[in-house]
Protein backbone atom coordinates (compact mmCIF):
# COMPACT_ATOMS: atom_id res chain seq x y z
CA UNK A 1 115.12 86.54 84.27
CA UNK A 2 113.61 88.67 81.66
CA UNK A 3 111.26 91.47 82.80
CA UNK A 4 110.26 92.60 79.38
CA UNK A 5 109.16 89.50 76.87
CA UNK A 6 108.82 89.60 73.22
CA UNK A 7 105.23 88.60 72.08
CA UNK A 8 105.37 86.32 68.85
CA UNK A 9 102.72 87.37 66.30
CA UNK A 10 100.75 85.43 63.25
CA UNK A 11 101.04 87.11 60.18
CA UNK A 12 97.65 88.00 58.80
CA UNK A 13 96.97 88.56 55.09
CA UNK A 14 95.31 91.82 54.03
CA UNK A 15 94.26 90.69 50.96
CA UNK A 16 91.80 88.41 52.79
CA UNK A 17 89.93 91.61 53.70
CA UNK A 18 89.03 92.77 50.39
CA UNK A 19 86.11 90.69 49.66
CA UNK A 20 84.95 92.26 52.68
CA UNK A 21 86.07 95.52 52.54
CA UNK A 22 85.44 96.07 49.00
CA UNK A 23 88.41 96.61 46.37
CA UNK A 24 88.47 100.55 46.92
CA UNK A 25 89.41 100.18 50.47
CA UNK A 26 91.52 97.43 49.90
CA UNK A 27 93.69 99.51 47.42
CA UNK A 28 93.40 102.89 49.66
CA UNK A 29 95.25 100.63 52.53
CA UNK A 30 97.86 99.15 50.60
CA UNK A 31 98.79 102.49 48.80
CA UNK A 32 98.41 103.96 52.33
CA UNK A 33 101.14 101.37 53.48
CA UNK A 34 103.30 102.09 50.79
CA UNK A 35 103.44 105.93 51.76
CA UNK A 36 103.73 105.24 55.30
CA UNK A 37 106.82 102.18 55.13
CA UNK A 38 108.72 105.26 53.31
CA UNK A 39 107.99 107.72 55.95
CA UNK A 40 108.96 105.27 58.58
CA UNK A 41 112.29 104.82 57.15
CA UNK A 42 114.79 102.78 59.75
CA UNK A 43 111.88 103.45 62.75
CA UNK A 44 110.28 100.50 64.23
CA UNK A 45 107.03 100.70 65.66
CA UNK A 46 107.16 99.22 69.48
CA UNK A 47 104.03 98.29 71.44
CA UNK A 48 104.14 97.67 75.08
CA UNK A 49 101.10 96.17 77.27
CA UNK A 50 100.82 94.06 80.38
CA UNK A 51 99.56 90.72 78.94
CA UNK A 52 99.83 89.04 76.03
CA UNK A 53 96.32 87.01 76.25
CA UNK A 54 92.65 87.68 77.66
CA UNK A 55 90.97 90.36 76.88
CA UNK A 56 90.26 92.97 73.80
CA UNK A 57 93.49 94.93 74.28
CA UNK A 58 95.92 91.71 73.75
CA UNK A 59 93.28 90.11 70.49
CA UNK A 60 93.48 93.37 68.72
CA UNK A 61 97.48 93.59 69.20
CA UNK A 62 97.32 90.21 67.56
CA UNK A 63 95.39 91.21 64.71
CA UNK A 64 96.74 94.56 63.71
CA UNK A 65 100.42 93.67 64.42
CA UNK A 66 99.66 90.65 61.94
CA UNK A 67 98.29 92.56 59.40
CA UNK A 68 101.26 95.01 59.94
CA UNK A 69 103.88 92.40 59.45
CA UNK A 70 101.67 91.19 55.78
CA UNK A 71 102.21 94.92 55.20
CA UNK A 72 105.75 94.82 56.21
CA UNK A 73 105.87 97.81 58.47
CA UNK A 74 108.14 96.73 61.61
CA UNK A 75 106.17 96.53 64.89
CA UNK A 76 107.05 95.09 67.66
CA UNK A 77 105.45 93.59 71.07
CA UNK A 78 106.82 93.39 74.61
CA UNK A 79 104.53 92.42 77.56
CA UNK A 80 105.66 94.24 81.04
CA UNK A 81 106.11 91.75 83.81
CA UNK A 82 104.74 92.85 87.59
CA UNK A 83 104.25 91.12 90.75
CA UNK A 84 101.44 90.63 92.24
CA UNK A 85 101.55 93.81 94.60
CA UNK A 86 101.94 95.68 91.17
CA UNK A 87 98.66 94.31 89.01
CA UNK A 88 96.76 95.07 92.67
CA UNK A 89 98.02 98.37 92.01
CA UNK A 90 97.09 99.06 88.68
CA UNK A 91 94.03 96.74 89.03
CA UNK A 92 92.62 99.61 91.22
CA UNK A 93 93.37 101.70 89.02
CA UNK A 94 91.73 100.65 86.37
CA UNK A 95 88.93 100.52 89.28
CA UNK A 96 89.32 103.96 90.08
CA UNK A 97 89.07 105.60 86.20
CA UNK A 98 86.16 103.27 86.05
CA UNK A 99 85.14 105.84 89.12
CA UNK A 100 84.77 102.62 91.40
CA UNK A 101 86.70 102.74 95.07
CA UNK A 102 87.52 99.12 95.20
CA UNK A 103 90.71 98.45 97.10
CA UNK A 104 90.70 101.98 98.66
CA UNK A 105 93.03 104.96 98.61
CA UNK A 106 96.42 104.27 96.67
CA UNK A 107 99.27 105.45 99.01
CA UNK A 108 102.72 107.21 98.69
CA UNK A 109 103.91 103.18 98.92
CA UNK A 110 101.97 102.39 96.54
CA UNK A 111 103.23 104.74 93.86
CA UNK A 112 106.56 104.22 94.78
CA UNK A 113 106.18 100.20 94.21
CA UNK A 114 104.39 101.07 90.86
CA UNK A 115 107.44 103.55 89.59
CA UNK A 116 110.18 101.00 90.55
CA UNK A 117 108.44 97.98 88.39
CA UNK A 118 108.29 99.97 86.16
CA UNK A 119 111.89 101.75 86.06
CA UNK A 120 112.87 98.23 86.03
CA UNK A 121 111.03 97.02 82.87
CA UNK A 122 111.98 100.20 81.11
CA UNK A 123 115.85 99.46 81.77
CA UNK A 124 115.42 96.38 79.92
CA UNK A 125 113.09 97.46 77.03
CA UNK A 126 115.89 100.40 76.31
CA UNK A 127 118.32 97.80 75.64
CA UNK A 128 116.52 97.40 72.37
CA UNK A 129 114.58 100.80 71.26
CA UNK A 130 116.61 103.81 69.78
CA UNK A 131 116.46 106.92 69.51
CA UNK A 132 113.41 108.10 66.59
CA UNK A 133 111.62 104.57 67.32
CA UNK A 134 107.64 105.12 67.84
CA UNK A 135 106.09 103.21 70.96
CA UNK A 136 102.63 102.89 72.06
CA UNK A 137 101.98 102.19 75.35
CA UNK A 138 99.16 100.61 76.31
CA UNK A 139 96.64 101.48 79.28
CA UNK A 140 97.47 102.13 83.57
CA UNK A 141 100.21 99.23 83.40
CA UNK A 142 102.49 100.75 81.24
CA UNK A 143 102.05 104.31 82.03
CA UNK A 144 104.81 105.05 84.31
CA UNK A 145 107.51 103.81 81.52
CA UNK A 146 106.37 107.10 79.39
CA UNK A 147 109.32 109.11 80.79
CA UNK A 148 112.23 107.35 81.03
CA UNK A 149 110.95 106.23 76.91
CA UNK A 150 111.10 109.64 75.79
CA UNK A 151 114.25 110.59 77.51
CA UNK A 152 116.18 107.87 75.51
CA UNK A 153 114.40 109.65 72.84
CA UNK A 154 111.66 107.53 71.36
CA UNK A 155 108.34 109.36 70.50
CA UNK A 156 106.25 108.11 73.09
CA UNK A 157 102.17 107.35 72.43
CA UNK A 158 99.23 106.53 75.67
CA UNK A 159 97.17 104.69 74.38
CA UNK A 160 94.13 104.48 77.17
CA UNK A 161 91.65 101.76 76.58
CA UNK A 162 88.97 102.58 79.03
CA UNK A 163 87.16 105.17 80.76
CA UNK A 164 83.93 106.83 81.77
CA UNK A 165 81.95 109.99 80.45
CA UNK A 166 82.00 111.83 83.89
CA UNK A 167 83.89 112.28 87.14
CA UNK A 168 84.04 112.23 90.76
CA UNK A 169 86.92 111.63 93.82
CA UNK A 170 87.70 108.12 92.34
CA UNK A 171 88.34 109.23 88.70
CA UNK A 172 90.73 112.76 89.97
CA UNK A 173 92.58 110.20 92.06
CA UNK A 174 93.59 107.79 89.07
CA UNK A 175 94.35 110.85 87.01
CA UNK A 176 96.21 112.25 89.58
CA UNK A 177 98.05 109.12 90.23
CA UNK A 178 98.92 108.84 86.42
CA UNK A 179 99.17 112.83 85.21
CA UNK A 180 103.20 112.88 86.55
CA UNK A 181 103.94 109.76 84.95
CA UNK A 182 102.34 110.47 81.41
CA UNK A 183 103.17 114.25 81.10
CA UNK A 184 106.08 113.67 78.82
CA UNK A 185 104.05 111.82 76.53
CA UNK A 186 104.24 113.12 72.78
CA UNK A 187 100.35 111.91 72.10
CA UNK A 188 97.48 110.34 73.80
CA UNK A 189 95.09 108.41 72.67
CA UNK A 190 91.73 107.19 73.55
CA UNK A 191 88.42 105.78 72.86
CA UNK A 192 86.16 108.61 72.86
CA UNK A 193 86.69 111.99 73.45
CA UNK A 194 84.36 111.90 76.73
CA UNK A 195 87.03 110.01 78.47
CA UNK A 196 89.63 112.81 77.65
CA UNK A 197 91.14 114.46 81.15
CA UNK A 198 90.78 117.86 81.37
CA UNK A 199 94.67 118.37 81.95
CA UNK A 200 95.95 116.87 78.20
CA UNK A 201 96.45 119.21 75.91
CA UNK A 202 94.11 118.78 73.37
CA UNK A 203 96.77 119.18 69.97
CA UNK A 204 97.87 115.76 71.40
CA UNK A 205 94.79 113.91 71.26
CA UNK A 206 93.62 111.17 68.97
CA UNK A 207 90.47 109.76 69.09
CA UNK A 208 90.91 105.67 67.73
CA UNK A 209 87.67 103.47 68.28
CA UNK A 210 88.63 99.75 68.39
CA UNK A 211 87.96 96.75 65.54
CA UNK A 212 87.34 93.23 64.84
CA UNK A 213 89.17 91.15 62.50
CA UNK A 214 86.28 89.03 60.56
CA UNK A 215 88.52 86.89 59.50
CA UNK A 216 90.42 85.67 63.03
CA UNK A 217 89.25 82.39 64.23
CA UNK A 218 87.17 84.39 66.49
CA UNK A 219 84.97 86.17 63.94
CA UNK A 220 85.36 83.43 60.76
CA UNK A 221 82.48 82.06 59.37
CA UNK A 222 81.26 78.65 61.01
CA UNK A 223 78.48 76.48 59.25
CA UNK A 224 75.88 75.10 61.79
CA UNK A 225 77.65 72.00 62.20
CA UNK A 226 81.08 73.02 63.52
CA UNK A 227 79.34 75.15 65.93
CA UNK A 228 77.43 72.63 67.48
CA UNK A 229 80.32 70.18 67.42
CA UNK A 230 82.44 73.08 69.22
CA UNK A 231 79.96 73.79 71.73
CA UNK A 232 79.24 70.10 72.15
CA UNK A 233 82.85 68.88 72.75
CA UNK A 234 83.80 71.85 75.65
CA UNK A 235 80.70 70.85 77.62
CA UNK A 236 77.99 73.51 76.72
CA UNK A 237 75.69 71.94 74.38
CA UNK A 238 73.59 68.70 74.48
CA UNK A 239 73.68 65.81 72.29
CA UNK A 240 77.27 65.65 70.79
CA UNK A 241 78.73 62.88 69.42
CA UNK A 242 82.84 61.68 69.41
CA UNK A 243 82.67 62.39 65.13
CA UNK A 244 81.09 65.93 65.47
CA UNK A 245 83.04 68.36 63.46
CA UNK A 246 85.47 71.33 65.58
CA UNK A 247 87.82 72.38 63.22
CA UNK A 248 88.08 76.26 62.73
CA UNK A 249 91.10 78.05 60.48
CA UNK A 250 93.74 79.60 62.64
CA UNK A 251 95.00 82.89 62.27
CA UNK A 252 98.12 81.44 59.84
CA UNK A 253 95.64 79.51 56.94
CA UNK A 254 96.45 75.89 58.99
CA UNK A 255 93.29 73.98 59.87
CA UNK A 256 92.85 73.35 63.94
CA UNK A 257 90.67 71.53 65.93
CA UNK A 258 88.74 72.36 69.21
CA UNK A 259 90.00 69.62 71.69
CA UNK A 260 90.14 71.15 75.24
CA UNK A 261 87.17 71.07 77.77
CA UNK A 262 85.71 74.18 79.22
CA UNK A 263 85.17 74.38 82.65
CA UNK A 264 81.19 74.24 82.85
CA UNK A 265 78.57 74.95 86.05
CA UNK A 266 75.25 74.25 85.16
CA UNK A 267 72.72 71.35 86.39
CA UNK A 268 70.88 71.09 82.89
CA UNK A 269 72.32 71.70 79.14
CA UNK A 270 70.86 73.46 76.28
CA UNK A 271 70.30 71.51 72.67
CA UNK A 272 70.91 72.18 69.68
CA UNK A 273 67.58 73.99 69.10
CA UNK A 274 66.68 76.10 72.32
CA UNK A 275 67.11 79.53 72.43
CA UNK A 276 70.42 80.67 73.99
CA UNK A 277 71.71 83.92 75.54
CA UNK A 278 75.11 84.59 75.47
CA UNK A 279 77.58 87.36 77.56
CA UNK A 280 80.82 86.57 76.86
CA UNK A 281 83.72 88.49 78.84
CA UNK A 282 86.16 88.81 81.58
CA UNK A 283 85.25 88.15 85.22
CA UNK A 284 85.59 91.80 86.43
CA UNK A 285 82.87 93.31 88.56
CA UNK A 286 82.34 96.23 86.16
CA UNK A 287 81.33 93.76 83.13
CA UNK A 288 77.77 93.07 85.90
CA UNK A 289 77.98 89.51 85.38
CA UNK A 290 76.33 88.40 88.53
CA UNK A 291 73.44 90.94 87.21
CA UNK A 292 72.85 89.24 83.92
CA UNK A 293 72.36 86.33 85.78
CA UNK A 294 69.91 88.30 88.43
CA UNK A 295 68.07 89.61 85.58
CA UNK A 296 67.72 86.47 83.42
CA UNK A 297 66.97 84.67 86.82
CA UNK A 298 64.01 87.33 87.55
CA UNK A 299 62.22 88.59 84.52
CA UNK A 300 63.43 86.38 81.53
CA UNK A 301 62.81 82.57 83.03
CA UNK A 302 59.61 82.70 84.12
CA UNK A 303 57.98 84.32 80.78
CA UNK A 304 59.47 81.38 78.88
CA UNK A 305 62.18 79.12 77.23
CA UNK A 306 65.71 79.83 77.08
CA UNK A 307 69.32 79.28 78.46
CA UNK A 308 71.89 81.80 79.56
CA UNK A 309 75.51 80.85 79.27
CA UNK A 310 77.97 83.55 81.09
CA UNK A 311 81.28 82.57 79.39
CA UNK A 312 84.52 84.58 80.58
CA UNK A 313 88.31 83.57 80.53
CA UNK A 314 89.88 80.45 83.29
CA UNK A 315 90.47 82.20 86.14
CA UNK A 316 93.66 81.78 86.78
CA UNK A 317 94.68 82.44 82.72
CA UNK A 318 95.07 86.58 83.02
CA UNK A 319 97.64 87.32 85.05
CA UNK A 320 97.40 91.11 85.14
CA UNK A 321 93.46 90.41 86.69
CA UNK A 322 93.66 89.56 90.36
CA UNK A 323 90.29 90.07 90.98
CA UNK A 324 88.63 87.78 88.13
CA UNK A 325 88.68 84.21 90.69
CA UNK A 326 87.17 86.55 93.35
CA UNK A 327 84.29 87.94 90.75
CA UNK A 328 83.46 84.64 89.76
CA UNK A 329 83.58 83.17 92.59
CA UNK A 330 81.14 85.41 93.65
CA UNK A 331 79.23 84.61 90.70
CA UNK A 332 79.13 80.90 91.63
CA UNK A 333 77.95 81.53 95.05
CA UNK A 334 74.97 83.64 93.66
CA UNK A 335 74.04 80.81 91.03
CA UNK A 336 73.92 78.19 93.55
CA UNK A 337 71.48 80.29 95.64
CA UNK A 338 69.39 80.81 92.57
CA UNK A 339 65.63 79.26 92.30
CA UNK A 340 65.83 75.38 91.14
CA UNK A 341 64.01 76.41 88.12
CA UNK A 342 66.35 79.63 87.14
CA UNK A 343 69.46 77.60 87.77
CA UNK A 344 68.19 74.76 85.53
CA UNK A 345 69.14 77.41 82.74
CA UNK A 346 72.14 79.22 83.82
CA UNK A 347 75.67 77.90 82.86
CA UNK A 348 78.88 79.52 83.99
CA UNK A 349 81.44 78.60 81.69
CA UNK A 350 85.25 79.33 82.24
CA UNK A 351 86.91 78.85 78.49
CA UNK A 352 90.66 77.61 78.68
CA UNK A 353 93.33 79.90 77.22
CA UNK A 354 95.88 77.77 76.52
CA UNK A 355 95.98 77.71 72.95
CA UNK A 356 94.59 81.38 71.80
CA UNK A 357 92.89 79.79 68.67
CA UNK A 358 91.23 77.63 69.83
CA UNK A 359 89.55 79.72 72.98
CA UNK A 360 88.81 82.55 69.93
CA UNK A 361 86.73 79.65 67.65
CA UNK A 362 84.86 78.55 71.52
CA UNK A 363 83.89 82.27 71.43
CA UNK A 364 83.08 82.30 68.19
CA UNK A 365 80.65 79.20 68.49
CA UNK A 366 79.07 80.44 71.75
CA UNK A 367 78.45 83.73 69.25
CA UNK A 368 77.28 82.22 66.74
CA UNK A 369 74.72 79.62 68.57
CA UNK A 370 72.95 82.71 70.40
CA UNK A 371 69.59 84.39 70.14
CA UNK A 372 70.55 87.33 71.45
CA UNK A 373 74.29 88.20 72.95
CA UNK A 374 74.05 90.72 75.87
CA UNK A 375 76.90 92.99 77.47
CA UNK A 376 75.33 94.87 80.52
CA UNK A 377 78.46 96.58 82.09
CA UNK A 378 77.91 98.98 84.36
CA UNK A 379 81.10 100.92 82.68
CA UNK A 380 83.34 99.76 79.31
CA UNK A 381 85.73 101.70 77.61
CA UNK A 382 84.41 100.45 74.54
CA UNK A 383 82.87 96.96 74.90
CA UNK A 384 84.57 94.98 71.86
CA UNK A 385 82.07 91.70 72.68
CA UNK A 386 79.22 93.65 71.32
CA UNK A 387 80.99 94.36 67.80
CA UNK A 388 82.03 90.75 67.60
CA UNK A 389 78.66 89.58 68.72
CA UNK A 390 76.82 92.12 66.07
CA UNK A 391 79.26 91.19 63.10
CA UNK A 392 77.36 87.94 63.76
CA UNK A 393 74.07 89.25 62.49
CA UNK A 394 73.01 88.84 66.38
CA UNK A 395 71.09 91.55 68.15
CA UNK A 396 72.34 92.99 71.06
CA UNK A 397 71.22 93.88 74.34
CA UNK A 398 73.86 96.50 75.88
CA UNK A 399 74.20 98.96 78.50
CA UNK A 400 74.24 102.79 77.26
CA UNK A 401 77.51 103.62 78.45
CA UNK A 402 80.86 104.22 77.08
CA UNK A 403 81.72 102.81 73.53
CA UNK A 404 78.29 100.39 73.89
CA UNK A 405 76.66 103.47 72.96
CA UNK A 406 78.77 104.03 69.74
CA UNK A 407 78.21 100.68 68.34
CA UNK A 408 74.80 100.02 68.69
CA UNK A 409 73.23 102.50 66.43
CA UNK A 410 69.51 102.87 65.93
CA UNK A 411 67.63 99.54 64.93
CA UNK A 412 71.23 97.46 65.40
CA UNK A 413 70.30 96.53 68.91
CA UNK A 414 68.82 97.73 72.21
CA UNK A 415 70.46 100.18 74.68
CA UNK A 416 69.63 100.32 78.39
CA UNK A 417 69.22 103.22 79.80
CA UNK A 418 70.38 102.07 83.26
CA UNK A 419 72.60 99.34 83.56
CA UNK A 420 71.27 98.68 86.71
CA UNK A 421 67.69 98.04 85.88
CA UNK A 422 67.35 94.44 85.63
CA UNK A 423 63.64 94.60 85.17
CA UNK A 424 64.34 96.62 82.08
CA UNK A 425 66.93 94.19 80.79
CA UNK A 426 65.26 91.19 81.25
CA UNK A 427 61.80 93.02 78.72
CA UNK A 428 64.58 93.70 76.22
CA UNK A 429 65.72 90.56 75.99
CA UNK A 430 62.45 88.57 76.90
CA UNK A 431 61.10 90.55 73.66
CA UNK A 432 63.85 89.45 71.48
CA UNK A 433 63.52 85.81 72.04
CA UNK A 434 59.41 85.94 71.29
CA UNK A 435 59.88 87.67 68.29
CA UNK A 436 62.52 86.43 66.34
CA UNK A 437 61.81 88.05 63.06
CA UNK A 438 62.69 91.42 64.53
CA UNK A 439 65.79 89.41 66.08
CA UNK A 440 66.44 88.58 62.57
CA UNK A 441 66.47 91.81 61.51
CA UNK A 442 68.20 93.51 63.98
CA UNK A 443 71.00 91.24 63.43
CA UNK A 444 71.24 92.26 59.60
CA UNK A 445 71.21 95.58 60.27
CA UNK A 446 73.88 94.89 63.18
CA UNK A 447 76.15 93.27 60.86
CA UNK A 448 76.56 95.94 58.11
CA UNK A 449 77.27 98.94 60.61
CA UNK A 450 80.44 97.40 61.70
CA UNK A 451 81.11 95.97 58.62
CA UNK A 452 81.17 99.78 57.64
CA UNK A 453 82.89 101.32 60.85
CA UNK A 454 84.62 98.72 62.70
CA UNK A 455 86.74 96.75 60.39
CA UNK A 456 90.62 96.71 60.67
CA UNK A 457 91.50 98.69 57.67
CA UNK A 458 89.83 101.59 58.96
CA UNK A 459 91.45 100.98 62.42
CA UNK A 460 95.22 100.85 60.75
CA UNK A 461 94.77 104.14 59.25
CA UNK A 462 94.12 106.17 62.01
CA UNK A 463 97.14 104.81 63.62
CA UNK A 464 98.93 105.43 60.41
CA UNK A 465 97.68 109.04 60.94
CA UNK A 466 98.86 109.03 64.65
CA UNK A 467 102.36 107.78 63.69
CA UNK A 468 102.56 110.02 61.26
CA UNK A 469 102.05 113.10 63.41
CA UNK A 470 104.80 111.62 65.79
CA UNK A 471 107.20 111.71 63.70
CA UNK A 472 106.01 115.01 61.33
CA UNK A 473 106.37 116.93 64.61
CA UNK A 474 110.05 115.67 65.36
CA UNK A 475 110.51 117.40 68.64
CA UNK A 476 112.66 119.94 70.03
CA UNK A 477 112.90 118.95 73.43
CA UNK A 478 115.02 122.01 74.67
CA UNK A 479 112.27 124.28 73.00
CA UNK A 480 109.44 122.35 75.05
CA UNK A 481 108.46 123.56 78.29
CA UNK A 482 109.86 121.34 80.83
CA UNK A 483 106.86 119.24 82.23
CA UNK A 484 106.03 120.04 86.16
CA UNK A 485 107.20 117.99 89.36
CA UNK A 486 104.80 115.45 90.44
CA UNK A 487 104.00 117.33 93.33
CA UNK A 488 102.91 120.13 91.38
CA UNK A 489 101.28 118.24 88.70
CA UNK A 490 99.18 116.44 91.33
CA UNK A 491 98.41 120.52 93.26
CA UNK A 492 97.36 121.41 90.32
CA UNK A 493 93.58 122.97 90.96
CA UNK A 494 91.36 121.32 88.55
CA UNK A 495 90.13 125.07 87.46
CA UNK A 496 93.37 125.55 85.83
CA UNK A 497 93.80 122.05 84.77
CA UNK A 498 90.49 122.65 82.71
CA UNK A 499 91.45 126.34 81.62
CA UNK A 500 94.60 124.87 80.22
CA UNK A 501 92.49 122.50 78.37
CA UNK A 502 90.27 124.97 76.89
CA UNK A 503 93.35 127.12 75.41
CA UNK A 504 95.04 124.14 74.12
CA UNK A 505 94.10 123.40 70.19
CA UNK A 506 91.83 120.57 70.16
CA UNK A 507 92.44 117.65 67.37
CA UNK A 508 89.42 116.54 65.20
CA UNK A 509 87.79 113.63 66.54
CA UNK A 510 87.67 110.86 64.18
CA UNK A 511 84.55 109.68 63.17
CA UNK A 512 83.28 106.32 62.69
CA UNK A 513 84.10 105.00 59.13
């Protein structure tokens, strides 16, 4: 059996973007991609992640490793496989940096289980990488396969996905868990630059925001009539009829069709012409699910019309989440105790993720059928619903924390303050649906940031950057200080952790756009 699998991946055509993009940023990538296939030479690019579907991290794999392959720069994908013990491990983790406790302490057990996965996958993926190849490794999962990568001499990138602004016990914990494993990293890179651990140097850091492809069956354009025919034919809308249109254009330039059923809870269904609400992500406690559903329930139903539709991946579809059939489950215990009238107008909908297309174009109808798309997380590393769900022209209701706050700039949408506040939520989005002008508006205005910061051209050069400082820097390992035990990476006292920090250069943060 194969621990390490190869991830097939669409090519996607870059010249598709320039009507988009504009023709001076079309040319400035292609030229850009010239220089960089030269200074690449025999190197191929390698990324590594824990799943292959579900989830921002795996779609924007998808999309920039296609547009790499139109570009012909070699990249490659290989998905990690764990047990189950090991995603309970790294799911509190991902808990923990999130500054949650959820599953408790992690134990010397615990670490040791984590590090021999791991040592297993990376015996198999160095049957194919060589020495100079670049690898990215991507988030807690992959982590611990940093060392025994850059001993076989690959230039080794971290790419971390998530994190929070501040710390406490939880936060040092996952750090300290992770600091042993990632110290002979070459480069890190996040988010944002709050999410940054004191202990990495800073002449190592890149800061890389996420992106949406516009033109991935997620994000295409779809007239009125496909997205009602969508939406009718998985169960979420009223009224469809067997001849109602679902095709959407896959990823490849072949026509497919939406034919599968989502799984759908809900006593009533919308039509075509009521007012919907839309938060559409994975059932993980931190994404505050069951508190959309609180807050629509208490101060959105009773002050008038509308349906909420809470749309995340089939539970049993993302294999490196063990905790997504518990969240919703709790979810569907909560909507059954709801008020007749509040659960009249409250759908849980599980999408199926069988064929990656077609649960993209479901997404893209539920997207494109809302009044108002909301993502109230009460932490997200950077929240890639809300760019999808502004590129849409919709307005956006989101929590002020992490990435949320870099994508909804002033008059794109409406931050809350506190998360937590459903009172507050359910005014912002209560106000949107009464005035739909400003909703109107909103949603312009929402579309042409990201068009301007968050499109994948942008997002290709700044790895292009990053790549290119791997390799510029070569490495002479015997002139590097050798990187401390994991004993006394872990003593470390955080005052010296953060004086290190301090003295170490720090690297430009990249701006949006």
């Amino acid at each position: 059996m194969s621990l390490a699998k190869s991830v097939d991946v669409e090519r996607r055509s870059v010249d598709q973007l320039e009507p988009i993009i504009g023709a001076e940023r079309h040319a400035r990538l292609l030229q850009e991609a010239d220089q960089f296939r030269q200074l690449l030479g025999t190197r191929t690019i390698w990324n590594i992640s824990s799943t292959a579907v579900g989830g921002g991290v795996a779609e924007m794999l998808h999309v920039l490793l296609g547009y790499a392959a139109d570009l012909d720069i070699p990249a490659r994908w290989k998905v990690i496989t764990g047990d189950a013990g090991f995603f309970a491990i790294t799911k509190r983790l991902h808990n923990q940096i999130h500054g949650e406790t959820a599953g408790g302490p992690l134990t010397k057990a615990d670490a040791a289980h984590y590090t021999n996965m791991l040592a297993a996958n990376a015996a198999e993926l160095l049957d194919e990488l060589r020495p100079g190849d670049l690898v990215l490794l991507h988030d807690p999962q992959t982590a611990g396969l940093a060392r025994a990568l850059v001993r076989a001499g690959t230039r080794v990138a971290w790419r971390c996905h998530i994190g929070v602004d501040w710390e406490n016990d939880a936060t040092r914990k996952a750090w300290g868990f992770l600091r042993p494993h990632l110290a002979a990293a070459d480069g890190y890179v996040f988010t944002r630059r709050d999410y940054v651990p004191a202990w990495m140097p800073g002449r190592k850091v890149a800061i890389i925001p996420p992106s949406i492809d516009p033109l991935s069956p997620k994000n295409e354009p779809l007239d009125g009539v496909t997205v009602r025919g969508i939406l009718g034919r998985i169960g979420v809308l009223d009224g469809a009829t067997p001849d109602d249109r679902t095709s959407f254009m896959r990823s490849d330039g072949s026509v497919g069709f939406v034919t599968r059923y989502a799984e759908v809870t809900g006593e009533d269904r919308p039509g075509p012409h009521d007012q919907l609400v839309v938060q559409v992500s994975r059932w993980d406690q931190l994404k505050d699910m069951a508190g959309v559903m609180q807050g629509f329930a208490k101060h959105v139903v009773p002050g008038g019309d509308g349906y909420l539709v809470l749309a995340g991946p089939a539970v049993a579809g993302v294999t490196d989440d063990p905790e997504g059939a518990a969240v919703f489950g709790d979810c569907l215990l909560q909507w059954r105790d709801l008020p007749a009238e509040a659960r009249a107008r409250i759908l849980l909908v599980t999408l199926p993720l069988d064929d990656a297309g077609e649960n993209a174009a479901m997404v893209n109808a539920l997207q494109r059928q809302a009044s108002v798309i909301v993502q109230k997380s009460l932490a997200e590393g950077f929240g890639l619903t809300v760019a999808e769900g502004m590129w849409k022209g919709r307005p956006v209701v989101g929590s002020a924390v992490g990435g949320i706050v870099d994508q909804i700039a002033d008059g794109t949408g409406i931050l809350l303050h506190d998360p937590h506040d459903q009172k507050a939520f359910g005014v912002a989005v209560r106000g949107l649906l009464d005035d739909p002008a400003e909703a109107g508006r909103m949603g312009r205005a929402a579309q042409a940031y990201i068009r301007e910061h968050y499109v994948g051209d942008v997002h290709l050069l700044r790895y292009a950057d990053l790549f290119g400082s791997l390799m510029a820097k070569g490495r002479n390992r015997e002139s590097r200080p050798v990187a401390p035990p994991a004993e006394a990476a872990l003593a470390a006292p955080p005052a010296e952790a953060a004086a290190a920090a301090r003295q170490a250069e720090p690297a430009p943060a990249a701006p949006p756009g």
